[in-house]
N, C-alpha and C. Protein backbone atom coordinates (compact mmCIF):
# COMPACT_ATOMS: atom_id res chain seq x y z
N UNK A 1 33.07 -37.37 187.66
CA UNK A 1 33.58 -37.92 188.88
C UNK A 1 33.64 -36.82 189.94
N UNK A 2 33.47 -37.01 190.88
CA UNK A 2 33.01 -36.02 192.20
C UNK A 2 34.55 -35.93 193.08
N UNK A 3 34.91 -35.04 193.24
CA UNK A 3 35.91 -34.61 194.02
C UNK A 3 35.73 -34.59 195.66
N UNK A 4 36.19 -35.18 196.05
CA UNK A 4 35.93 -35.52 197.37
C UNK A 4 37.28 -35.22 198.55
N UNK A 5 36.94 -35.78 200.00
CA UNK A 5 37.85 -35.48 200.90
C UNK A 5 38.44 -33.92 201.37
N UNK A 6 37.35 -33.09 201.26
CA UNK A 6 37.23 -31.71 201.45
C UNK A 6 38.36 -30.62 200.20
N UNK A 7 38.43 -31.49 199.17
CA UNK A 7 39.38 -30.29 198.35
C UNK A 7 38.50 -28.93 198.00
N UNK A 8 39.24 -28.09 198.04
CA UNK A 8 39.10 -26.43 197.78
C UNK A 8 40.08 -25.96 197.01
N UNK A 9 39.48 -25.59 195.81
CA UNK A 9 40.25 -24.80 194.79
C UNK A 9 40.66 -23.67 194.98
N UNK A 10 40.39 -23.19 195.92
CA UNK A 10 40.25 -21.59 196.37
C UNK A 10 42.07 -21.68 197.00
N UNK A 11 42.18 -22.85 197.48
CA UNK A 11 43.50 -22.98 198.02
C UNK A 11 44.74 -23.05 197.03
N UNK A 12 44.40 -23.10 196.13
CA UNK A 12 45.41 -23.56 194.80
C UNK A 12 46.03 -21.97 194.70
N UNK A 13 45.12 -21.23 194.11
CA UNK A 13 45.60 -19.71 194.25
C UNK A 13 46.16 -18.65 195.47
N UNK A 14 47.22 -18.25 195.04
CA UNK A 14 47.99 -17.55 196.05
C UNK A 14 47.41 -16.73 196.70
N UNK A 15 47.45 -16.08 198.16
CA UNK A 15 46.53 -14.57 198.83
C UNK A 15 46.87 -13.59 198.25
N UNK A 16 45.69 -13.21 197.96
CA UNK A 16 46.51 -11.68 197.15
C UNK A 16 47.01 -10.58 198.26
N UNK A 17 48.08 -10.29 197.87
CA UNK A 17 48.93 -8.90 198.28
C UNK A 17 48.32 -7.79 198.87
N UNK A 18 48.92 -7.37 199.93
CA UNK A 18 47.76 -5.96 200.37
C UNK A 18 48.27 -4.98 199.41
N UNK A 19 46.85 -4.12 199.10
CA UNK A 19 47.41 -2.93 198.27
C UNK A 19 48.34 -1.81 198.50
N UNK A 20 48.25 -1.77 199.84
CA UNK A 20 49.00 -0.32 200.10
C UNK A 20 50.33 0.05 199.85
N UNK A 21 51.15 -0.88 199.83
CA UNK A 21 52.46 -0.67 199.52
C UNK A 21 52.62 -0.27 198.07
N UNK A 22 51.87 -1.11 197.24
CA UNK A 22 52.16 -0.78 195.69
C UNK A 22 51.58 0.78 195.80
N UNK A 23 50.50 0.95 196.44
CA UNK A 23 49.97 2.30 195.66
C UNK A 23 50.89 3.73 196.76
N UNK A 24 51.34 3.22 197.61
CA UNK A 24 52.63 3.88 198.06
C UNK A 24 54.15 4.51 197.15
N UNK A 25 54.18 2.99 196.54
CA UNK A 25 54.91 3.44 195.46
C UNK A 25 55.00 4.02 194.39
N UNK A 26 52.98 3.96 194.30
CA UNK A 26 53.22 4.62 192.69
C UNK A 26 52.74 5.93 192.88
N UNK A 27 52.65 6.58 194.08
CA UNK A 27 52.70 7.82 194.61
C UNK A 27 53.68 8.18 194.65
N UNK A 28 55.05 7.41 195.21
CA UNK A 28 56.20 8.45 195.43
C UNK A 28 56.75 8.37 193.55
N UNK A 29 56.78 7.77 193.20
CA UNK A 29 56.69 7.30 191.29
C UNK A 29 56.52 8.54 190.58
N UNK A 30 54.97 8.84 191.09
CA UNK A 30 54.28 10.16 190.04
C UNK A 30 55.35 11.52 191.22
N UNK A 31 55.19 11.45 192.37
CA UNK A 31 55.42 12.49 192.42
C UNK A 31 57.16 13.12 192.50
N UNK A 32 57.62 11.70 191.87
CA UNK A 32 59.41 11.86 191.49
C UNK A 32 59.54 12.04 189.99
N UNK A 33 58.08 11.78 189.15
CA UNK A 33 58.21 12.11 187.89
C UNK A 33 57.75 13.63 187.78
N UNK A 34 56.75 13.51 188.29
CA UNK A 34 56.50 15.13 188.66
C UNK A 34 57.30 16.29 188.93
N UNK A 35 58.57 16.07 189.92
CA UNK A 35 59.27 16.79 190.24
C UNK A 35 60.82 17.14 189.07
N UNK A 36 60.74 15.69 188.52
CA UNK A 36 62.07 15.79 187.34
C UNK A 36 61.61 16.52 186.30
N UNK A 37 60.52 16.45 186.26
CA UNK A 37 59.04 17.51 184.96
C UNK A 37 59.77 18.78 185.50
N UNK A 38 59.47 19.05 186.47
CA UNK A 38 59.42 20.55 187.14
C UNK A 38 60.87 21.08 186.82
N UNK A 39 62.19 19.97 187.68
CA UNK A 39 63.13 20.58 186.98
C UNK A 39 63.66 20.50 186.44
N UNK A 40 63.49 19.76 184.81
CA UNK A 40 63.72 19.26 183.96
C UNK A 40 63.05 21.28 182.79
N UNK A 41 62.03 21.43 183.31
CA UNK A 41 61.33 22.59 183.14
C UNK A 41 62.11 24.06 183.24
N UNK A 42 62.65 24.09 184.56
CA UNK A 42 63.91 24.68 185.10
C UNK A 42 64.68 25.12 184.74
N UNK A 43 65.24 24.41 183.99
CA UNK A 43 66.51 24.07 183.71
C UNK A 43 66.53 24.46 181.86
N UNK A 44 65.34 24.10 181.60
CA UNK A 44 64.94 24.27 180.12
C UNK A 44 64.64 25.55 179.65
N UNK A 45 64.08 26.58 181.08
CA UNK A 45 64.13 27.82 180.91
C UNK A 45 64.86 28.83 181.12
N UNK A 46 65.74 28.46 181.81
CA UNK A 46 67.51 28.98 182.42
C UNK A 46 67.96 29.18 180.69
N UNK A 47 68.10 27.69 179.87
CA UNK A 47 68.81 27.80 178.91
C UNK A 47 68.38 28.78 177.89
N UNK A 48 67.11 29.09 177.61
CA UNK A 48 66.33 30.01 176.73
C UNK A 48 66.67 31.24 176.61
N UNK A 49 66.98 31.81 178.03
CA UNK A 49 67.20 33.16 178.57
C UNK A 49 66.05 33.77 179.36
N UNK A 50 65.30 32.91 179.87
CA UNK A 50 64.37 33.72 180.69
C UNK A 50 64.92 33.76 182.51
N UNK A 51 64.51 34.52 183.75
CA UNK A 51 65.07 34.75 184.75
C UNK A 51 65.29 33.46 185.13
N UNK A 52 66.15 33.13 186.09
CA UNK A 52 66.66 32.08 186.71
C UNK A 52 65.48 31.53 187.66
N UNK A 53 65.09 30.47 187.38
CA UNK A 53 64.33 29.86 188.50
C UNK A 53 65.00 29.07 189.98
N UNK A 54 66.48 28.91 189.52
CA UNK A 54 67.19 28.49 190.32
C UNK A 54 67.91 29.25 191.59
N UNK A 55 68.09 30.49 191.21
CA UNK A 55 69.01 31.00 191.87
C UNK A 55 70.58 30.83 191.04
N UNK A 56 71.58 30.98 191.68
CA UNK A 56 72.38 30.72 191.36
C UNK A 56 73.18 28.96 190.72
N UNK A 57 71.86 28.20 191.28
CA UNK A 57 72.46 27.10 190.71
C UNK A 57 72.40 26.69 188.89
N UNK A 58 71.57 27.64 188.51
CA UNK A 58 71.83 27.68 187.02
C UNK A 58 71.67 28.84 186.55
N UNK A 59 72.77 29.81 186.81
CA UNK A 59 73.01 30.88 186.55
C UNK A 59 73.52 30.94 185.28
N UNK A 60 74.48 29.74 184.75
CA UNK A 60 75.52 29.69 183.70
C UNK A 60 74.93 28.95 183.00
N UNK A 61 75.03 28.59 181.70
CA UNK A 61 74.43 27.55 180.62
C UNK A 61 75.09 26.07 180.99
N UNK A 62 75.91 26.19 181.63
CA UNK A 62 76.63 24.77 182.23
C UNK A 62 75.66 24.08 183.18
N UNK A 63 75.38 25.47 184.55
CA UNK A 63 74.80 24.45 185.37
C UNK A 63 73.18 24.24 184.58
N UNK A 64 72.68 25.25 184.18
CA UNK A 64 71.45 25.16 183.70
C UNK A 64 71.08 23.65 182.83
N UNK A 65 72.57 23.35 182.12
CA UNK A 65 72.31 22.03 181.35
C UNK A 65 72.50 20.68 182.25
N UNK A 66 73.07 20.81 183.31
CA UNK A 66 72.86 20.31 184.20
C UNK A 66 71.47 20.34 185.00
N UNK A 67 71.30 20.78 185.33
CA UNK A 67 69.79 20.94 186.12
C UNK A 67 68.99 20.17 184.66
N UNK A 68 68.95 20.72 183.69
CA UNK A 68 68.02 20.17 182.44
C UNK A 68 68.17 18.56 182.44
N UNK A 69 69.40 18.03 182.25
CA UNK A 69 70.02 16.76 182.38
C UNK A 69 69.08 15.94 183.54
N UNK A 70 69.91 16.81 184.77
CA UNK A 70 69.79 15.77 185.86
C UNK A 70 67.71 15.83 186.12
N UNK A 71 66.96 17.04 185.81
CA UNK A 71 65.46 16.79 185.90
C UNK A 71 64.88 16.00 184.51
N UNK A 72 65.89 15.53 183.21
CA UNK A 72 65.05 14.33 182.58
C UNK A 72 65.47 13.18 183.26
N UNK A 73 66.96 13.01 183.85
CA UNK A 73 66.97 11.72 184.47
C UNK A 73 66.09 11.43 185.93
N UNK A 74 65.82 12.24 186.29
CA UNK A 74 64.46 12.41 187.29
C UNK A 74 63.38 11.60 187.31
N UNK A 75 62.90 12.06 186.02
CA UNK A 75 61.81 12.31 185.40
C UNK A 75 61.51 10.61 184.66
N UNK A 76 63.07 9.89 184.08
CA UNK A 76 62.58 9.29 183.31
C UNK A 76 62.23 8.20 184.70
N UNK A 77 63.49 7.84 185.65
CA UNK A 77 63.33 7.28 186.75
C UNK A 77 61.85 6.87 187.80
N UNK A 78 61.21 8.35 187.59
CA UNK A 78 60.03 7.66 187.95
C UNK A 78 58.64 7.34 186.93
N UNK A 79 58.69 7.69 185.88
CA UNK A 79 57.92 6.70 184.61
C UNK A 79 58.60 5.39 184.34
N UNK A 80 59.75 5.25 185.23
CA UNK A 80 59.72 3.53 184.75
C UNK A 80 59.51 2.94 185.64
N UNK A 81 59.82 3.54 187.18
CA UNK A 81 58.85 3.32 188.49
C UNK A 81 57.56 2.87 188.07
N UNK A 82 56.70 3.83 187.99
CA UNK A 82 55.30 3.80 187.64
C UNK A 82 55.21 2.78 186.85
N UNK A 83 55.70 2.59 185.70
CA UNK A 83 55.10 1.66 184.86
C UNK A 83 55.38 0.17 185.22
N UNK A 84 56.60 -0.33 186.13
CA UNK A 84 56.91 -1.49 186.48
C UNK A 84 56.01 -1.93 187.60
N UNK A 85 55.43 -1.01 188.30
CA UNK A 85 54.71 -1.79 189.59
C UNK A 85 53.45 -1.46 189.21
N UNK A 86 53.07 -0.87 188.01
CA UNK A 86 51.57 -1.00 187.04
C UNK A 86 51.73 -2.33 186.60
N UNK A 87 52.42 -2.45 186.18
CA UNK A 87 52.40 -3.84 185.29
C UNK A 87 52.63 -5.05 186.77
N UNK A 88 53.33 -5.19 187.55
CA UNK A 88 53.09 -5.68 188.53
C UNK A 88 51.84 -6.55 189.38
N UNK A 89 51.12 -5.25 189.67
CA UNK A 89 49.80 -5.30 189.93
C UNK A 89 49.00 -5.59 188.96
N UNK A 90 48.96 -5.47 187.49
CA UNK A 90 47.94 -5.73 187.06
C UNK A 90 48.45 -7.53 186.58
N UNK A 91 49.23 -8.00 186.87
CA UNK A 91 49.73 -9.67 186.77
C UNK A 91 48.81 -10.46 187.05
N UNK A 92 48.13 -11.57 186.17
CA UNK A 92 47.29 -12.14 186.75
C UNK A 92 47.98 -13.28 187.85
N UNK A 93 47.04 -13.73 189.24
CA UNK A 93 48.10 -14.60 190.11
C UNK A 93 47.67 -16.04 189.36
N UNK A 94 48.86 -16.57 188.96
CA UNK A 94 48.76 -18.05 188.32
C UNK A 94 48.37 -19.22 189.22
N UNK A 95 48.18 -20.34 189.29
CA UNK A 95 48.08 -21.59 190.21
C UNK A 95 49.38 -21.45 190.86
N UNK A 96 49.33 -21.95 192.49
CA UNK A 96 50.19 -22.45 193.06
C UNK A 96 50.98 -23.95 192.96
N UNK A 97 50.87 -24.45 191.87
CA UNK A 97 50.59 -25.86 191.47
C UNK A 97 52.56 -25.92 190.99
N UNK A 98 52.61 -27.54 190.90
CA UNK A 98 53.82 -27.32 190.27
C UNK A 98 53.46 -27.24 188.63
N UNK A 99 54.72 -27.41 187.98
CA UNK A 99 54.11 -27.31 186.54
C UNK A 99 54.20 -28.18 185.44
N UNK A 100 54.49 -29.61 186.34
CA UNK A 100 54.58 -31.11 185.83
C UNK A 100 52.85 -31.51 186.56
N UNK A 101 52.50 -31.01 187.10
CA UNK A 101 51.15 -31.68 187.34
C UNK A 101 49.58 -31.16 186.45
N UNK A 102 50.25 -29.88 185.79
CA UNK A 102 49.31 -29.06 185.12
C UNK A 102 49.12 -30.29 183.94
N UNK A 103 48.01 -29.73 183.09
CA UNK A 103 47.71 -30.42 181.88
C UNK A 103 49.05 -30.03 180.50
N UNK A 104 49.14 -30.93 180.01
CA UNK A 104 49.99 -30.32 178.96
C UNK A 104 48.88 -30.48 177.38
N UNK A 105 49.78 -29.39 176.95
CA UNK A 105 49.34 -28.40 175.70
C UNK A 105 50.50 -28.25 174.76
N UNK A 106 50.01 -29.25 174.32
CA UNK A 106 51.36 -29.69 173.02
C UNK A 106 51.10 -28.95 171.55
């Protein structure tokens, strides 16, 4: 049977999203995981006994475990960045349809 009265399927599916914002985000993502790496790194070498990379802010094994602390919570913050607006984007876009009109699959 022939579908008629100008329907377009093309209309059923949603516009896809401009890219730039996502890949905005997964720039500032890597480079907030990047940076909790770094002083997560920091902080890891304060505690060892090698020279202070900090200055005085981890002079003591206190702040140093601090700095260590606060660059894995950094760190983990933007790998779950990254991975939520990966998974995001890679979503396939479903029908715009409701979901009493779809076929059912019993």
């Amino acid at each position: 049977m022939k579908i008629s009265d100008g329907f377009d399927a093309r209309r059923l599916r949603p516009k896809a999203h401009s890219n730039w914002r996502a890949r905005l985000t997964l720039t500032f993502a890597a480079l907030l995981a990047l940076f909790g790496a770094l002083l997560a790194a920091a902080g890891a070498t304060s505690l060892i006994g090698h020279p202070n990379a900090l200055g005085e802010l981890n002079a003591s094994p206190a702040g140093a475990s601090l700095v260590l602390v606060l660059g894995l919570l950094i760190c983990w913050l933007g790998i779950w960045m990254w991975r939520r607006r990966r998974r995001l984007m890679r979503q396939p876009l479903g029908l715009s349809m409701a979901a009493h009109l779809m076929k059912k699959h019993d």
